[in-house]
N, C-alpha and C. Protein backbone atom coordinates (compact mmCIF):
# COMPACT_ATOMS: atom_id res chain seq x y z
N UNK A 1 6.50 15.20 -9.85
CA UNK A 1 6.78 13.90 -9.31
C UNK A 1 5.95 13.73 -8.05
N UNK A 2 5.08 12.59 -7.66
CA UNK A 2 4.68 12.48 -6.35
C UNK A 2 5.71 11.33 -5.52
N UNK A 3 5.79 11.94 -4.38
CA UNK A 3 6.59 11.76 -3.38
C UNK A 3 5.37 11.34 -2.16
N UNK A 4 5.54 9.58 -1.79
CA UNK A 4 5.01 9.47 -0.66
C UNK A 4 5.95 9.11 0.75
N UNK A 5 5.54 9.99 1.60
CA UNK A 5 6.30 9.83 2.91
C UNK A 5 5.55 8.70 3.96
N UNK A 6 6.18 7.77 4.18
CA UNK A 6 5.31 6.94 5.13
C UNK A 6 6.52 7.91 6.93
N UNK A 7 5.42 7.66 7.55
CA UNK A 7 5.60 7.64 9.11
C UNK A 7 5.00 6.93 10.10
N UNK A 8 5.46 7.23 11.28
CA UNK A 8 4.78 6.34 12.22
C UNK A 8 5.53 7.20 13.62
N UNK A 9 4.55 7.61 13.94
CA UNK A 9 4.94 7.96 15.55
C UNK A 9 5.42 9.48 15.36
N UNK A 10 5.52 9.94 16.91
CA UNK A 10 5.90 11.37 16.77
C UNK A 10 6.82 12.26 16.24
N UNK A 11 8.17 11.57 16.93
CA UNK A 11 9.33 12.28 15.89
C UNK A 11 9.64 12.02 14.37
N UNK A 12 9.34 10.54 13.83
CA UNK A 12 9.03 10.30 12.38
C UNK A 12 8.21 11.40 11.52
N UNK A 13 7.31 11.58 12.27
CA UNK A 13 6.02 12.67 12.13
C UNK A 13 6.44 13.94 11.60
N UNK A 14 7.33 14.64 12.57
CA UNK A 14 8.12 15.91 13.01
C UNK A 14 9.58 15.76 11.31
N UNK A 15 9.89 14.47 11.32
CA UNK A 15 11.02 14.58 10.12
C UNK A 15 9.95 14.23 8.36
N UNK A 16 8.69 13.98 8.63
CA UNK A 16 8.13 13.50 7.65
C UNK A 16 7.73 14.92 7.06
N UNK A 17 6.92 16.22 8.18
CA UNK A 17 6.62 17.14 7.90
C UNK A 17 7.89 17.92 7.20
N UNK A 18 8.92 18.08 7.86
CA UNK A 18 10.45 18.60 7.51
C UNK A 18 10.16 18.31 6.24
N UNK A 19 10.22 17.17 5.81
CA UNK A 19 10.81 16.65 4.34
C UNK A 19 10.21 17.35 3.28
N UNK A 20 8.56 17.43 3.83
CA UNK A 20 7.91 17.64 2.89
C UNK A 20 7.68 18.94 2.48
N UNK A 21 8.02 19.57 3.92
CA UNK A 21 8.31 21.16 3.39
C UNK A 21 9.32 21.65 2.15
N UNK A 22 10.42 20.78 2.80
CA UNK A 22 12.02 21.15 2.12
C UNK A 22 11.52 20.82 0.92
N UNK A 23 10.67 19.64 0.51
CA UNK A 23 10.37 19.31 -1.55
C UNK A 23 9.82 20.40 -1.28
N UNK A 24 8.49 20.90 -1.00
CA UNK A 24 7.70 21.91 -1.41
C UNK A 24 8.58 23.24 -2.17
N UNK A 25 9.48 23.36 -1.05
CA UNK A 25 10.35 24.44 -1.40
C UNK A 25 11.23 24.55 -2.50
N UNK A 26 11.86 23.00 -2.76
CA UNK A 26 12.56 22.85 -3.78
C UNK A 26 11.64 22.64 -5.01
N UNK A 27 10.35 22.68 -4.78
CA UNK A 27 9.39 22.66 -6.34
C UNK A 27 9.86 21.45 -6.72
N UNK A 28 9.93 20.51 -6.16
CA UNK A 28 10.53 18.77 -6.32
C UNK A 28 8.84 18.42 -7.02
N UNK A 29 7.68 18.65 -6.37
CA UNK A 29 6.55 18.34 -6.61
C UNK A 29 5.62 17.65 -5.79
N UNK A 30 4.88 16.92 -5.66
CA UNK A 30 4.12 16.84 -4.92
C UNK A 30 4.22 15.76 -3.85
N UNK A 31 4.42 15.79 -2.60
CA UNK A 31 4.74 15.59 -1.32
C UNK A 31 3.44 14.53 -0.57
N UNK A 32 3.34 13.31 -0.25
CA UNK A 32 2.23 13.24 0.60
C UNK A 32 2.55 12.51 1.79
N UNK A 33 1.86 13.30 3.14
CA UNK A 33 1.98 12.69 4.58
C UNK A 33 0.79 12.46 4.87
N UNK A 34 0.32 11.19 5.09
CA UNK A 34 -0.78 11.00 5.70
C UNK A 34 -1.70 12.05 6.96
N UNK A 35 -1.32 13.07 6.82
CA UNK A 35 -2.49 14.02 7.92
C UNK A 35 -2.59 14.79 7.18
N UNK A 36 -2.37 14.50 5.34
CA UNK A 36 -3.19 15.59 5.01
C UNK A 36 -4.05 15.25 4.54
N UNK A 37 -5.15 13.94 4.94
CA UNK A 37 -6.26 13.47 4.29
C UNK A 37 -7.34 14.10 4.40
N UNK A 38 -8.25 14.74 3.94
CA UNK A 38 -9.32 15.11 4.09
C UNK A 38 -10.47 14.70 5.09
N UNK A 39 -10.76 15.56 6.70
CA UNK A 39 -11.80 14.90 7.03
C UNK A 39 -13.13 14.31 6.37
N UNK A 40 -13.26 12.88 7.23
CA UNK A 40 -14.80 12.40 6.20
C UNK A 40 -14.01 11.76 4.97
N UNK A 41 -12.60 11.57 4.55
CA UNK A 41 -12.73 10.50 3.49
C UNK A 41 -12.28 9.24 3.64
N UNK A 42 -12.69 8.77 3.01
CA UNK A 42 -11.97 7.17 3.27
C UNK A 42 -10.80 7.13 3.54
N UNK A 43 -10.31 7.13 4.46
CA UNK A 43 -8.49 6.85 5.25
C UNK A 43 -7.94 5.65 4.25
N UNK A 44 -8.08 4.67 4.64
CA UNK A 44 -7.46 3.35 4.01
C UNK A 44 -7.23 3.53 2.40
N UNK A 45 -8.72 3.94 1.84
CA UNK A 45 -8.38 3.67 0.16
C UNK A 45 -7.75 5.46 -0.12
N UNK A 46 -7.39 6.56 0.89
CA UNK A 46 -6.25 7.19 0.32
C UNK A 46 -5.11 7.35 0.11
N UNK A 47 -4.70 6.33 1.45
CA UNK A 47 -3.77 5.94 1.28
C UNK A 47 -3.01 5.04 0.45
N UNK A 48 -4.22 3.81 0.31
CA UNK A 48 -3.64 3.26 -1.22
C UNK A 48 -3.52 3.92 -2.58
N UNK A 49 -4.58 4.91 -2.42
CA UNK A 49 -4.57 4.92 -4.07
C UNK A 49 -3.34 6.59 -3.90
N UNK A 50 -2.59 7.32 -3.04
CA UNK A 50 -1.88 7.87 -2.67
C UNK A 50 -0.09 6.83 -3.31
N UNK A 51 -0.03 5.27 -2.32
CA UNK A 51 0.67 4.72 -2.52
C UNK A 51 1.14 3.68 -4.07
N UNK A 52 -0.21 4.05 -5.01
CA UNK A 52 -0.69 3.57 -6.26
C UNK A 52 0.03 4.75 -7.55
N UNK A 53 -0.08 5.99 -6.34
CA UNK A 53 0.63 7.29 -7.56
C UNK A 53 1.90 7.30 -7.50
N UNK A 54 2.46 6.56 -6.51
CA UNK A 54 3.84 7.36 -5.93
C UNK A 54 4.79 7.09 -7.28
N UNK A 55 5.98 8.28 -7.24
CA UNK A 55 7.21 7.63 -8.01
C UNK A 55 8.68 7.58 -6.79
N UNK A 56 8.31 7.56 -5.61
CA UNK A 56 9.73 7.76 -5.55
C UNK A 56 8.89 7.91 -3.11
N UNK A 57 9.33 7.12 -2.81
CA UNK A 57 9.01 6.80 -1.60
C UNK A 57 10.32 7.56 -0.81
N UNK A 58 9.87 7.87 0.58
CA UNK A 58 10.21 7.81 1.55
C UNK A 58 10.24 7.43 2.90
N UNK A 59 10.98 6.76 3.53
CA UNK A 59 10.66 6.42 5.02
C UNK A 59 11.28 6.50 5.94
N UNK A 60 10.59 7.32 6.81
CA UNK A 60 11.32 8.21 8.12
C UNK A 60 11.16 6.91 9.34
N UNK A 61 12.13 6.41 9.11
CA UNK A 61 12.32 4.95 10.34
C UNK A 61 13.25 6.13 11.14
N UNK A 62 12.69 5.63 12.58
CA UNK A 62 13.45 5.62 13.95
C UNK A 62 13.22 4.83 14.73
N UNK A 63 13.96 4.77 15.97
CA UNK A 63 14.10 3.73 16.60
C UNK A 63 12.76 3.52 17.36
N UNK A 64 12.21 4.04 17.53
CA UNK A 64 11.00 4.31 17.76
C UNK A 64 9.67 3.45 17.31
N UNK A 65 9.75 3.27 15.65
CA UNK A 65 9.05 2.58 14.70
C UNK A 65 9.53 1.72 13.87
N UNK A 66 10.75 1.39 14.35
CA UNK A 66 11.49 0.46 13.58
C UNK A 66 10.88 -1.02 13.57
N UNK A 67 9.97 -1.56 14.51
CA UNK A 67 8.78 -2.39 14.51
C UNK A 67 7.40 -2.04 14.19
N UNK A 68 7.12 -1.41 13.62
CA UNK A 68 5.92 -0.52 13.43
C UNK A 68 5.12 -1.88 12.07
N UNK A 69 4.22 -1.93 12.58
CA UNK A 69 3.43 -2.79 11.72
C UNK A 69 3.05 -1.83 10.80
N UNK A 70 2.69 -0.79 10.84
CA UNK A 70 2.24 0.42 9.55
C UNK A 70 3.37 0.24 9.16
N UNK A 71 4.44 0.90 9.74
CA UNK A 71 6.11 1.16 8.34
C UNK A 71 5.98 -0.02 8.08
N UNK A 72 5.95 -0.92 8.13
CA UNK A 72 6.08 -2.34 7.38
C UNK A 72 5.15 -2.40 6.07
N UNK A 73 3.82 -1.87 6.49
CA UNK A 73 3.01 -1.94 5.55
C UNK A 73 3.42 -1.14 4.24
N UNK A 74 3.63 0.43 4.84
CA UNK A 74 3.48 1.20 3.54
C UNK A 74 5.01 0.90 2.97
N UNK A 75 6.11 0.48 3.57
CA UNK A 75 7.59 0.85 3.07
C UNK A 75 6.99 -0.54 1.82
N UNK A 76 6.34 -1.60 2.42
CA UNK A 76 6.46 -2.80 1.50
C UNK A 76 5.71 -2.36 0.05
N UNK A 77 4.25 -1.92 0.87
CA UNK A 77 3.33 -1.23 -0.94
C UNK A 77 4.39 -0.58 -1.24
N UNK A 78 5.41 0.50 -0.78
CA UNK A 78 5.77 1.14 -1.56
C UNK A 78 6.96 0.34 -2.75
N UNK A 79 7.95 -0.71 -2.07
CA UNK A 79 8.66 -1.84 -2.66
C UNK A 79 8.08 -2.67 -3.38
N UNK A 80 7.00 -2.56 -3.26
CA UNK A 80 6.13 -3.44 -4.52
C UNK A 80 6.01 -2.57 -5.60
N UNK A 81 5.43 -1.05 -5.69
CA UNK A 81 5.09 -0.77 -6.72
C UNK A 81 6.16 -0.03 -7.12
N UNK A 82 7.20 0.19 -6.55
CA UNK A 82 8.69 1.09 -6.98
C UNK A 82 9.78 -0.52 -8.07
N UNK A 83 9.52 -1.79 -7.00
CA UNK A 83 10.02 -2.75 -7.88
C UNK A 83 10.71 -2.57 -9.23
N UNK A 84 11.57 -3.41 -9.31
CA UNK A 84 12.21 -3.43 -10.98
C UNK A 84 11.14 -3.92 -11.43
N UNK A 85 11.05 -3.37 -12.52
CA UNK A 85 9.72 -4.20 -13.93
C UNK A 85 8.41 -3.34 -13.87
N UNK A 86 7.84 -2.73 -12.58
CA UNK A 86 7.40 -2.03 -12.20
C UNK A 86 7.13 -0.88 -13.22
N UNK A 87 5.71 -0.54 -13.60
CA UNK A 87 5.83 0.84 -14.30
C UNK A 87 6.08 2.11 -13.41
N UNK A 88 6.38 2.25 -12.27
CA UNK A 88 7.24 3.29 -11.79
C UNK A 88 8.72 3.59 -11.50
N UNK A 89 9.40 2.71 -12.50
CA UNK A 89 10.55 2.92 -12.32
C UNK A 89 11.20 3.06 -13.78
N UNK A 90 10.16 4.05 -14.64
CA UNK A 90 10.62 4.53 -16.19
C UNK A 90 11.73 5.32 -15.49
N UNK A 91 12.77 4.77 -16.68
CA UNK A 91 14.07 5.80 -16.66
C UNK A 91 14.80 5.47 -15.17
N UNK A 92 14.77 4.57 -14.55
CA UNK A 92 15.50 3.98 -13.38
C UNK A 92 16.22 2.51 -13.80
N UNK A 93 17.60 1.74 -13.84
CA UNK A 93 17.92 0.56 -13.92
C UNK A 93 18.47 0.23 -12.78
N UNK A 94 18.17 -1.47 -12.57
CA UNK A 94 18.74 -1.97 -11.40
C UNK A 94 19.80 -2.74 -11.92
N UNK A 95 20.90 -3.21 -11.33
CA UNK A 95 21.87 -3.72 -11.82
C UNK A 95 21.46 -5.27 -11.33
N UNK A 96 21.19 -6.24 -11.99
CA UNK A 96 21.26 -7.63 -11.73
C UNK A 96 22.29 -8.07 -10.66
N UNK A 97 23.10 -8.10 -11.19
CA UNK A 97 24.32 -8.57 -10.03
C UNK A 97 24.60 -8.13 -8.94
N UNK A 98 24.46 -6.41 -8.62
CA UNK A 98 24.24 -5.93 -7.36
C UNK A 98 23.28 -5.66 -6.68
N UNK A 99 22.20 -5.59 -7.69
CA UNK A 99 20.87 -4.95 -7.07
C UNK A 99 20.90 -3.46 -6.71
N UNK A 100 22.11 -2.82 -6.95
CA UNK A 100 21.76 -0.75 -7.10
C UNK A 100 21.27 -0.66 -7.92
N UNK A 101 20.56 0.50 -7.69
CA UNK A 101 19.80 1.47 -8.89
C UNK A 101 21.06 2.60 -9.41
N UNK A 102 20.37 2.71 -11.06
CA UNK A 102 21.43 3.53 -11.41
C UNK A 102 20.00 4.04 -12.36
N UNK A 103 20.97 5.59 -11.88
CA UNK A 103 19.81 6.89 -12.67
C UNK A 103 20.10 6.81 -14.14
């Protein structure tokens, strides 16, 4: 499964790394935080095409970045492509009337 972590700022940073250890450990699968981009590659289009693989988002909001024009950005790509109807949400239903997801 890829797992994208959006962050923003230092302590977000500090719980984004956490997270991604703890999947690593749990063999959940593959984990991505933006500082692990490769120097020299295109920043912007790895992150999209990063936010293009994802199945299953995370976002380490604190009070900190709770205005953060980035968390805005990636939490939204990520609500766009996680969306009901969405081909990343095989084997996920949303309930019409409430709007929960049910596994």
């Amino acid at each position: 499964m890829s797992v994208f972590i959006c962050w923003s700022g230092a302590r977000s940073h500090a719980v984004a790394k956490a997270v991604r250890t703890l999947l690593k450990e749990m063999e959940v699968g593959e984990a991505f935080v933006s500082d692990h981009i490769d120097k020299g590659a295109a920043w912007f289009a790895s992150i999209l095409d990063e936010l293009q693989q994802a199945k299953v988002g995370i976002v380490c909001l604190t009070s900190e970045n709770l205005r953060s024009p980035w968390m805005h950005f990636e939490a939204g790509a990520l609500a766009r492509g996680l969306a009901p109807g969405s081909k990343h949400t095989a084997g996920i239903a949303v309930s019409p009337s409430t709007g929960k997801f049910d596994a």
